[in-house]
Protein backbone atom coordinates (compact mmCIF):
# COMPACT_ATOMS: atom_id res chain seq x y z
CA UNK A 1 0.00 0.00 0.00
CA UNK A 2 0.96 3.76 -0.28
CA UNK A 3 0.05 7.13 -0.63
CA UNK A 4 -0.40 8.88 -3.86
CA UNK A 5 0.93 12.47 -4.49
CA UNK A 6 0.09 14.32 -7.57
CA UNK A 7 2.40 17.71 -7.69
CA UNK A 8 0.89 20.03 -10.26
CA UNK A 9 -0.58 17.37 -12.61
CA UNK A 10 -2.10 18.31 -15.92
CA UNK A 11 -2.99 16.76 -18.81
CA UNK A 12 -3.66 17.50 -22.53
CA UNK A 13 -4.93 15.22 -25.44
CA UNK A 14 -3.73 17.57 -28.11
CA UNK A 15 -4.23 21.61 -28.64
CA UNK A 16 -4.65 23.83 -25.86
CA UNK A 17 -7.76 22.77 -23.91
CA UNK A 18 -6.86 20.57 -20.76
CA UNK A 19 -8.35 17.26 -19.92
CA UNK A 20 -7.09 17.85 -16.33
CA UNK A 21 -6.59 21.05 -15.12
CA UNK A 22 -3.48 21.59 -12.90
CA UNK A 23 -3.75 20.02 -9.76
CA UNK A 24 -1.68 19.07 -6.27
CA UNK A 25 -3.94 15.67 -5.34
CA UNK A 26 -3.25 13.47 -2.30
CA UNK A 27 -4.77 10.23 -1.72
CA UNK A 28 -3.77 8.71 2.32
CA UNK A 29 -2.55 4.86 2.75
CA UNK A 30 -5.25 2.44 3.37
CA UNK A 31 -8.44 4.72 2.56
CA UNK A 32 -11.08 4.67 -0.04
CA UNK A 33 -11.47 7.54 -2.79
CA UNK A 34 -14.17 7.85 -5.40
CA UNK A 35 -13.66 10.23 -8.01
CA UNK A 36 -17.03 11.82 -9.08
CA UNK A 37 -18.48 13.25 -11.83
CA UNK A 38 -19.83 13.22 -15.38
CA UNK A 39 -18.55 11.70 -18.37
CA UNK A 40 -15.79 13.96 -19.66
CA UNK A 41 -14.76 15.63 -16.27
CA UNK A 42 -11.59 14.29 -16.31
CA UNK A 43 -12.18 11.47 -13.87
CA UNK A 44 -10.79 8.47 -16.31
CA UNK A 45 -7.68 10.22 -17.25
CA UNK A 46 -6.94 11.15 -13.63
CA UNK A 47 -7.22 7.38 -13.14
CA UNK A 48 -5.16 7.08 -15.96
CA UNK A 49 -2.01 8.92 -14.78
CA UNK A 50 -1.96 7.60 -11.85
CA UNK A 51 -1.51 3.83 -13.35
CA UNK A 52 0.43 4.85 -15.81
CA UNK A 53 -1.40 4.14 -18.85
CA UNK A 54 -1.25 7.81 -19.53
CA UNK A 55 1.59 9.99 -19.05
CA UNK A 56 1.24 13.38 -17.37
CA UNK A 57 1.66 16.58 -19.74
CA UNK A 58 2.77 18.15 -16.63
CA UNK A 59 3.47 17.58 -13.48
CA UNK A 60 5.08 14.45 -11.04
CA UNK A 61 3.24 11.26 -9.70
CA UNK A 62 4.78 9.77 -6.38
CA UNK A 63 3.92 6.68 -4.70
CA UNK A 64 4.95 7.09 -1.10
CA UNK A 65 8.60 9.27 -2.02
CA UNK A 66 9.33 7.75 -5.20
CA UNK A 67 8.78 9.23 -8.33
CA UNK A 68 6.61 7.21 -10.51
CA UNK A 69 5.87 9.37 -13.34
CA UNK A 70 8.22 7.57 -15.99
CA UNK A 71 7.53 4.12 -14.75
CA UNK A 72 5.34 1.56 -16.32
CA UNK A 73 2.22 0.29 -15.83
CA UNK A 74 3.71 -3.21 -14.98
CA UNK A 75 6.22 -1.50 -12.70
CA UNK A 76 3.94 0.24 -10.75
CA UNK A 77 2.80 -2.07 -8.44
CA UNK A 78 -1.48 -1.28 -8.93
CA UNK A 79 -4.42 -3.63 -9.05
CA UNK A 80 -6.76 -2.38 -11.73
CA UNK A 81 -10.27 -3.58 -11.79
CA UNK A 82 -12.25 -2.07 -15.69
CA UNK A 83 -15.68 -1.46 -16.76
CA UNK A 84 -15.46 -4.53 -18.65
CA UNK A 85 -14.44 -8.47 -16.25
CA UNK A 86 -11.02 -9.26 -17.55
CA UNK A 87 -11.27 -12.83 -16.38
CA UNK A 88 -9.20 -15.85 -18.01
CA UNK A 89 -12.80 -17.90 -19.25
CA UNK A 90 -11.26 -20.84 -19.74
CA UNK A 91 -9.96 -21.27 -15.77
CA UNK A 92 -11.84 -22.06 -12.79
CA UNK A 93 -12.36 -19.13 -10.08
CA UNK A 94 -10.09 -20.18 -7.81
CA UNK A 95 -7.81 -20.34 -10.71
CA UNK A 96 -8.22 -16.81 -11.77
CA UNK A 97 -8.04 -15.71 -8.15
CA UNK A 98 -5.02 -17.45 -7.64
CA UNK A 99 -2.97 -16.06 -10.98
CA UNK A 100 -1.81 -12.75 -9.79
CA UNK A 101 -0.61 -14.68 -6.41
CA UNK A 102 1.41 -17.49 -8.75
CA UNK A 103 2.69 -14.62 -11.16
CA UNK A 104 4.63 -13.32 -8.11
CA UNK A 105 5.83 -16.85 -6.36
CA UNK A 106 3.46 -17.07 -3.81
CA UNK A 107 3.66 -20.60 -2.25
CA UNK A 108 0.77 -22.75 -2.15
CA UNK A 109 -0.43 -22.63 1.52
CA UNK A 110 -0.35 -18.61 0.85
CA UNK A 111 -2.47 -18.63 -2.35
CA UNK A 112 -4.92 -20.80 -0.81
CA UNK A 113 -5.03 -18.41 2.30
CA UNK A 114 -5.64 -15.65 0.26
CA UNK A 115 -7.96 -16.98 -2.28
CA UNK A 116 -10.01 -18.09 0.31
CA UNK A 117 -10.03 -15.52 2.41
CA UNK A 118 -11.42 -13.01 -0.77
CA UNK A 119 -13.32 -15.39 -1.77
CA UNK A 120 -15.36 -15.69 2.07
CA UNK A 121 -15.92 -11.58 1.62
CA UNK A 122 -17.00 -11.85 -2.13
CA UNK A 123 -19.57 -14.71 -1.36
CA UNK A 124 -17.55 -16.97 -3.95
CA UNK A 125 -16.41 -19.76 -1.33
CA UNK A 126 -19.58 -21.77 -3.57
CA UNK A 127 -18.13 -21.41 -6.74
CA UNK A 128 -14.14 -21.76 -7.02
CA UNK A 129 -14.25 -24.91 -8.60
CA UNK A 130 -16.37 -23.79 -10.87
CA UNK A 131 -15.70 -22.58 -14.63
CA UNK A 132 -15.56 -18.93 -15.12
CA UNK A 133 -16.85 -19.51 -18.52
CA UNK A 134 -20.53 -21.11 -16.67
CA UNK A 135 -20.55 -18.12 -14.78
CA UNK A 136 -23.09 -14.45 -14.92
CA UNK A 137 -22.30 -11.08 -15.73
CA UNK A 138 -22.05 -10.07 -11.92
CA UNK A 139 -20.33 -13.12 -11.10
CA UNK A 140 -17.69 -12.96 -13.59
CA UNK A 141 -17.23 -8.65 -12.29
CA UNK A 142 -16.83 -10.21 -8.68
CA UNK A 143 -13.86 -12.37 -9.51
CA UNK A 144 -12.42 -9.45 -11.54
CA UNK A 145 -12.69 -7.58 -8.47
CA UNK A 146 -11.12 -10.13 -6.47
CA UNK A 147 -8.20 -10.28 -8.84
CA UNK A 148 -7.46 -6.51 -7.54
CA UNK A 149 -8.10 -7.46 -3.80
CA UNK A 150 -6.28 -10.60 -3.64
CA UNK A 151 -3.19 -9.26 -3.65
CA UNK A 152 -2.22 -7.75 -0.50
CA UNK A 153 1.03 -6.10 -1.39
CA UNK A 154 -0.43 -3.51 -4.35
CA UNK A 155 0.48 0.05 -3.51
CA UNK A 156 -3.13 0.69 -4.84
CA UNK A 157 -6.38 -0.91 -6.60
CA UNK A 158 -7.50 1.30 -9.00
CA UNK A 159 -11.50 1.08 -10.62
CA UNK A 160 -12.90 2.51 -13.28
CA UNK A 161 -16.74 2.06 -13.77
CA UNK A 162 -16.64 -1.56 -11.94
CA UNK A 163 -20.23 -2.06 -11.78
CA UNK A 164 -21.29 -0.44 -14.86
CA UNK A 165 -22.48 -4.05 -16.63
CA UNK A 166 -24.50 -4.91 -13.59
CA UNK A 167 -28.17 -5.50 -13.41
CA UNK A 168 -29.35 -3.06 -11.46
CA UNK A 169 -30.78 -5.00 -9.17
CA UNK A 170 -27.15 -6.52 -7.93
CA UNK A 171 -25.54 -3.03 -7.61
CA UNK A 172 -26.74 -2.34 -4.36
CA UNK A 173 -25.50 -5.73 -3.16
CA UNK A 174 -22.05 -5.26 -4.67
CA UNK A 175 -21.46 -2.09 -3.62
CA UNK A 176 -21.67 -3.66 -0.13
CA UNK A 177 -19.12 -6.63 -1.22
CA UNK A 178 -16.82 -4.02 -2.29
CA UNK A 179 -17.07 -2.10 0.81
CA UNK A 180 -16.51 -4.67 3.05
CA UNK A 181 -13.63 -5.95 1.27
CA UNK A 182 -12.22 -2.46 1.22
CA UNK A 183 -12.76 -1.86 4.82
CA UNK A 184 -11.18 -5.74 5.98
CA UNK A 185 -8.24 -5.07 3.87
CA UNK A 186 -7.42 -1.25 4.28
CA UNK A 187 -6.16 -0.87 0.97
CA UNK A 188 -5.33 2.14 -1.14
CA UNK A 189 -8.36 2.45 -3.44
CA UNK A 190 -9.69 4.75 -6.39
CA UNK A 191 -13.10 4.26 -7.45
CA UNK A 192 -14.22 6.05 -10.91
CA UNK A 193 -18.01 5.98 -10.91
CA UNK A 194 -20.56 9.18 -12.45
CA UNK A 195 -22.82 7.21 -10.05
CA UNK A 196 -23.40 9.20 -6.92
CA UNK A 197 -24.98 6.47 -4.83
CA UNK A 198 -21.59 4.16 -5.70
CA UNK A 199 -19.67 7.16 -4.12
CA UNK A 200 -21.35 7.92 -1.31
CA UNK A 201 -21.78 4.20 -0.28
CA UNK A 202 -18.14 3.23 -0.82
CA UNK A 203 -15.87 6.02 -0.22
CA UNK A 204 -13.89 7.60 2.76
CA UNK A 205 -13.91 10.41 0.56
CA UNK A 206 -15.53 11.80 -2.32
CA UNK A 207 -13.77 13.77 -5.07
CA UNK A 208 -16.31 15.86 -6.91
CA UNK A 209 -14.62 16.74 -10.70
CA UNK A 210 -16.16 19.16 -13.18
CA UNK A 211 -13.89 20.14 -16.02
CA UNK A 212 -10.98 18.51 -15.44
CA UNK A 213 -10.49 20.41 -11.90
CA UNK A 214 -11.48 18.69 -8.69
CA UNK A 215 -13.77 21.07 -7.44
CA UNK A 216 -14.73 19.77 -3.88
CA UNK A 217 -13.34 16.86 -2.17
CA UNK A 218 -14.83 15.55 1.14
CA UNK A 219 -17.07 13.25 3.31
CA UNK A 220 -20.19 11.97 1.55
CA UNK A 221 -21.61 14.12 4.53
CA UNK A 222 -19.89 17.21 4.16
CA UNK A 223 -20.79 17.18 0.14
CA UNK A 224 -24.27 16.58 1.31
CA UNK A 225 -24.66 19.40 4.07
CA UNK A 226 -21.90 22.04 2.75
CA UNK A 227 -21.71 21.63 -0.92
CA UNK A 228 -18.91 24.31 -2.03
CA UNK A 229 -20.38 25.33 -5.32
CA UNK A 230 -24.02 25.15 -6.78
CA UNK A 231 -22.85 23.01 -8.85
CA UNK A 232 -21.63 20.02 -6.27
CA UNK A 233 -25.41 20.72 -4.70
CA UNK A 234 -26.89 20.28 -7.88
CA UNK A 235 -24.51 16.75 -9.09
CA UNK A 236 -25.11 15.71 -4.87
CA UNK A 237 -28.30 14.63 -3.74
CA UNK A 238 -32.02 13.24 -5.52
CA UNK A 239 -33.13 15.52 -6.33
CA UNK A 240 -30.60 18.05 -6.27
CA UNK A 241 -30.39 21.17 -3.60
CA UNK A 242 -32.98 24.12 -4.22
CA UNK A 243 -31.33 27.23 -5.13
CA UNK A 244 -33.27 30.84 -5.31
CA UNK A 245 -31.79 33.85 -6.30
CA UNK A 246 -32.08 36.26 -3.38
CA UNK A 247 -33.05 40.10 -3.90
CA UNK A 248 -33.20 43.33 -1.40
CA UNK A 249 -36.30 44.23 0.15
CA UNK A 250 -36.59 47.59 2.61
CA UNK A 251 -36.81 44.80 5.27
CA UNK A 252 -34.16 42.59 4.58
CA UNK A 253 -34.03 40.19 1.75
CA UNK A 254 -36.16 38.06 -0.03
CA UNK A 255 -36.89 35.28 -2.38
CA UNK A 256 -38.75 37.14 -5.45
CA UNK A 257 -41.83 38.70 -3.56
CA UNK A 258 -41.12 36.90 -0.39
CA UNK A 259 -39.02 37.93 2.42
CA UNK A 260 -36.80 35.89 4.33
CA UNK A 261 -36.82 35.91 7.69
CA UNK A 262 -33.27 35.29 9.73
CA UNK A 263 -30.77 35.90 6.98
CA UNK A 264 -27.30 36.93 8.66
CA UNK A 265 -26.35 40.24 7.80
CA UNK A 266 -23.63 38.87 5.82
CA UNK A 267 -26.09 37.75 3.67
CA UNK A 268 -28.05 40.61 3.99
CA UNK A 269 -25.36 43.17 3.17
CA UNK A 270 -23.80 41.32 0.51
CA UNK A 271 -27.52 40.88 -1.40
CA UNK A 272 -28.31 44.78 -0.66
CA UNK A 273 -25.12 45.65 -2.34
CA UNK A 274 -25.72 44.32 -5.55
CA UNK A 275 -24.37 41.05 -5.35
CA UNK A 276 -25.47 37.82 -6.73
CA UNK A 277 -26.25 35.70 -4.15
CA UNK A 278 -28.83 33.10 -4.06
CA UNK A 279 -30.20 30.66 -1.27
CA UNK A 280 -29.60 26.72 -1.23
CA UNK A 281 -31.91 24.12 1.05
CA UNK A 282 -31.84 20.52 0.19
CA UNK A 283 -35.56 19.58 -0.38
CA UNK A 284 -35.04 16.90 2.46
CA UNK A 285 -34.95 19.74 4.61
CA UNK A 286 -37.93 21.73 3.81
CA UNK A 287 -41.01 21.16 5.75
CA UNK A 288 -44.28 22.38 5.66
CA UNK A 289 -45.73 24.01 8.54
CA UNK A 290 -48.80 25.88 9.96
CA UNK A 291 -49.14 29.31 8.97
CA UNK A 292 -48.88 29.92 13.06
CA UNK A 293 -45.12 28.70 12.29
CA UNK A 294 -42.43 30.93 13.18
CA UNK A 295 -40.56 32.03 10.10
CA UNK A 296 -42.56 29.97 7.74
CA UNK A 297 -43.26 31.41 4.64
CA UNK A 298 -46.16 31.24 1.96
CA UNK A 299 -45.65 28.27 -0.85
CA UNK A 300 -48.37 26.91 -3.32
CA UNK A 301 -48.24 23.25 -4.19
CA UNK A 302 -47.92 22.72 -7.87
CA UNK A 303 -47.25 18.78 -8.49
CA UNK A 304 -46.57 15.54 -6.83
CA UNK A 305 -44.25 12.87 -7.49
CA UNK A 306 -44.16 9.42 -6.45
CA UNK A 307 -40.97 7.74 -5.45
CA UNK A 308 -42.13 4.55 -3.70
CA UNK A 309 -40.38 5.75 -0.56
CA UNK A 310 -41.11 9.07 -1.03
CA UNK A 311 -42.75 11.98 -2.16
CA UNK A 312 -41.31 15.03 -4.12
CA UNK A 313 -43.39 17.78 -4.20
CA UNK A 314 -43.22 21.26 -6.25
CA UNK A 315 -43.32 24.61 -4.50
CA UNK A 316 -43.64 27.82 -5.96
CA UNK A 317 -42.51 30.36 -2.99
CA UNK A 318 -42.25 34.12 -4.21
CA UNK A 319 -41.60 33.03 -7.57
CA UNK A 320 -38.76 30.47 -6.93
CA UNK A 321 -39.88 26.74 -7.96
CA UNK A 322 -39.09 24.50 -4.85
CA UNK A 323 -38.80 20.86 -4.57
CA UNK A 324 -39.81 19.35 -0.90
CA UNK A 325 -38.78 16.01 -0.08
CA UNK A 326 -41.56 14.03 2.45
CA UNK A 327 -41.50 10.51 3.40
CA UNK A 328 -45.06 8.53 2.41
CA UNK A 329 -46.74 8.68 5.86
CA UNK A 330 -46.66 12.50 5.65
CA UNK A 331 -49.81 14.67 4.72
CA UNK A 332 -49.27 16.54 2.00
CA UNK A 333 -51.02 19.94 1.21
CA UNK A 334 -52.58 20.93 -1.51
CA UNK A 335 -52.78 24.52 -3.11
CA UNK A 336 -51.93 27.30 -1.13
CA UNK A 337 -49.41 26.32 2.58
CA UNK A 338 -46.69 27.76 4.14
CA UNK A 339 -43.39 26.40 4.38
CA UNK A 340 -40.68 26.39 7.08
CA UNK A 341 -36.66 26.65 5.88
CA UNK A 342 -34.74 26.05 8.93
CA UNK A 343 -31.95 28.80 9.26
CA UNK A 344 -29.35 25.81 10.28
CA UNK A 345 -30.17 24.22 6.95
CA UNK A 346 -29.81 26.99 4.69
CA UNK A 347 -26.93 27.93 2.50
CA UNK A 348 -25.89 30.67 0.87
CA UNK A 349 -23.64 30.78 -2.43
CA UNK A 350 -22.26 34.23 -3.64
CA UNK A 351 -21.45 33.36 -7.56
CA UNK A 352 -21.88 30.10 -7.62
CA UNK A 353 -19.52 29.61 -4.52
CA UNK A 354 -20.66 28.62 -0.91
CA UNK A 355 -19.93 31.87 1.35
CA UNK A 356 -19.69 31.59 4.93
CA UNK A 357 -22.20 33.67 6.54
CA UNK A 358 -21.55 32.83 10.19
């Protein structure tokens, strides 16, 4: 295992636009990273550079304190687990399992430690003496990802797009098998995924890529509560955080034609100067109220959705469309309400950018 510095890494394809922005990345021993975004953000080719399959236009790649950047893919000392299972059809699974091990020596008594062991966390103990040939989509991804676990002296197990083939119906139970493999063996990992829920289930730590630049990096938690940019609160979260545009009122501010009670005057000033700032509330946190409420303000109900486990429900407040998140049990208004934004939820983003209104 080891840690991964990127010092001023950028990339271009050809001409003058960058695939990856310059950037100074680092990625701790023994934790989980997803890299997150959509396709053409860069997220691949970070990947990329970091196993070696494409070199840097700029910059240095260290593993640990040694300077990787010129150094092969096959000298690098990664796991890589693809979109695609790269799985030998003709062997059994315990076969497969075991080729990385017997490519480097291992004895015997070691293989079958290992294999067994990744095979116990995978749910494959069943099926090792089985052909991979015999065996299902999902299946056949598992043993590709236990080719990347197996090993135990990898300075890192890179993925990109793992569970991509998967019925949909499996992901959920994968992402788990991953998880707990990650978290018994404490390995360096990078997880490429545009799928939020893979991110946010798997990861330590989420990095959040738009552009080719990493634009927030954190908790699933901290994206969740304190995205940095309307755009993370938009790409986190279903459906995305609300955002209003905020203007002045003699009394404060407001949202169109309806003020806000308990803005900070941070807010306050900044929005009476002439600045563009608007208000973000994820819809999980909006709740209706009476009209007795304390700092509730007037909505009208425009549309329903049906989630299964939940509700989403359009607002209109002051002009601003709304979306309010309930769970089923919850009554749901109709027409004309009032809603309640609680101050502690709100968030306020000054161009684009999260400002800290303390």
């Amino acid at each position: 295992m080891a840690s991964i510095h990127l010092d001023r890494i950028a990339h271009q394809y050809g001409g003058d636009a960058y695939a990856l922005m310059p950037s100074d990345l680092h990625f701790e021993d023994g934790k989980t990273y997803a890299l997150l975004g959509p396709s053409g953000c860069g997220k691949t080719t970070l990947l990329n550079i970091i196993s070696g399959l494409v070199r840097a236009s700029e910059g240095v790649v260290r593993f640990d304190d040694t300077d990787v950047s010129q150094v092969r893919t096959e000298h690098r000392n990664i796991a890589q687990v693809f979109q695609f299972p790269a799985i030998y059809q003709s062997k059994s699974v315990y076969e497969n399992l075991a080729f990385p091990l017997r490519c480097r020596r291992y004895d015997a008594a070691r293989i079958r430690a290992r294999v067994t062991e990744v095979a116990e966390i995978l749910g494959l103990q069943g099926r090792l003496n089985r052909s991979a040939r015999s065996l299902t989509a999902d299946e056949k991804q598992l043993i590709s990802l236990g080719r990347g676990l197996v090993r135990d002296d990898v300075a890192a197990i890179l993925m990109d797009e793992p569970l991509t083939v998967i019925d949909p119906q499996l992901k959920f139970e994968l992402r788990r098998k991953i998880k707990q493999a990650n978290q018994h063996a404490r390995q360096t990992v990078i997880y490429v995924t545009h799928d939020q829920n893979e991110a946010m289930s798997i990861a330590d730590e989420v990095l959040v890529m738009d552009r080719g630049r990493v634009v927030q990096r954190g908790t699933p938690d901290v994206l969740f509560e304190f995205p940095a940019t309307t755009y993370v609160g938009y790409f986190i979260g279903s459906p995305g955080m609300n955002f209003a545009a905020l203007g002045p009122i003699p009394q404060g501010i407001a949202i169109g034609s309806c003020p806000l009670p308990d803005a900070p005057a941070s807010v306050v000033d900044a929005v009476g100067s002439g600045q563009a700032v608007s208000l973000g509330i994820r819809p999980e946190h909006l709740q209706f109220a009476a009209r007795s409420t304390v700092g509730a303000v007037p909505a009208t109900v425009q549309a329903q959705h049906d989630l299964g486990r939940a509700y989403v429900v359009d607002v209109m407040v002051g002009g601003a469309a709304l979306k309010v998140k309930v769970a089923r049990r919850q009554a749901i208004p109709t027409g004309d309400t009032w809603l309640w934004l609680p101050p502690e939820r709100r968030r306020y983003y000054l161009d684009g950018c999260l400002m800290d209104a303390g």
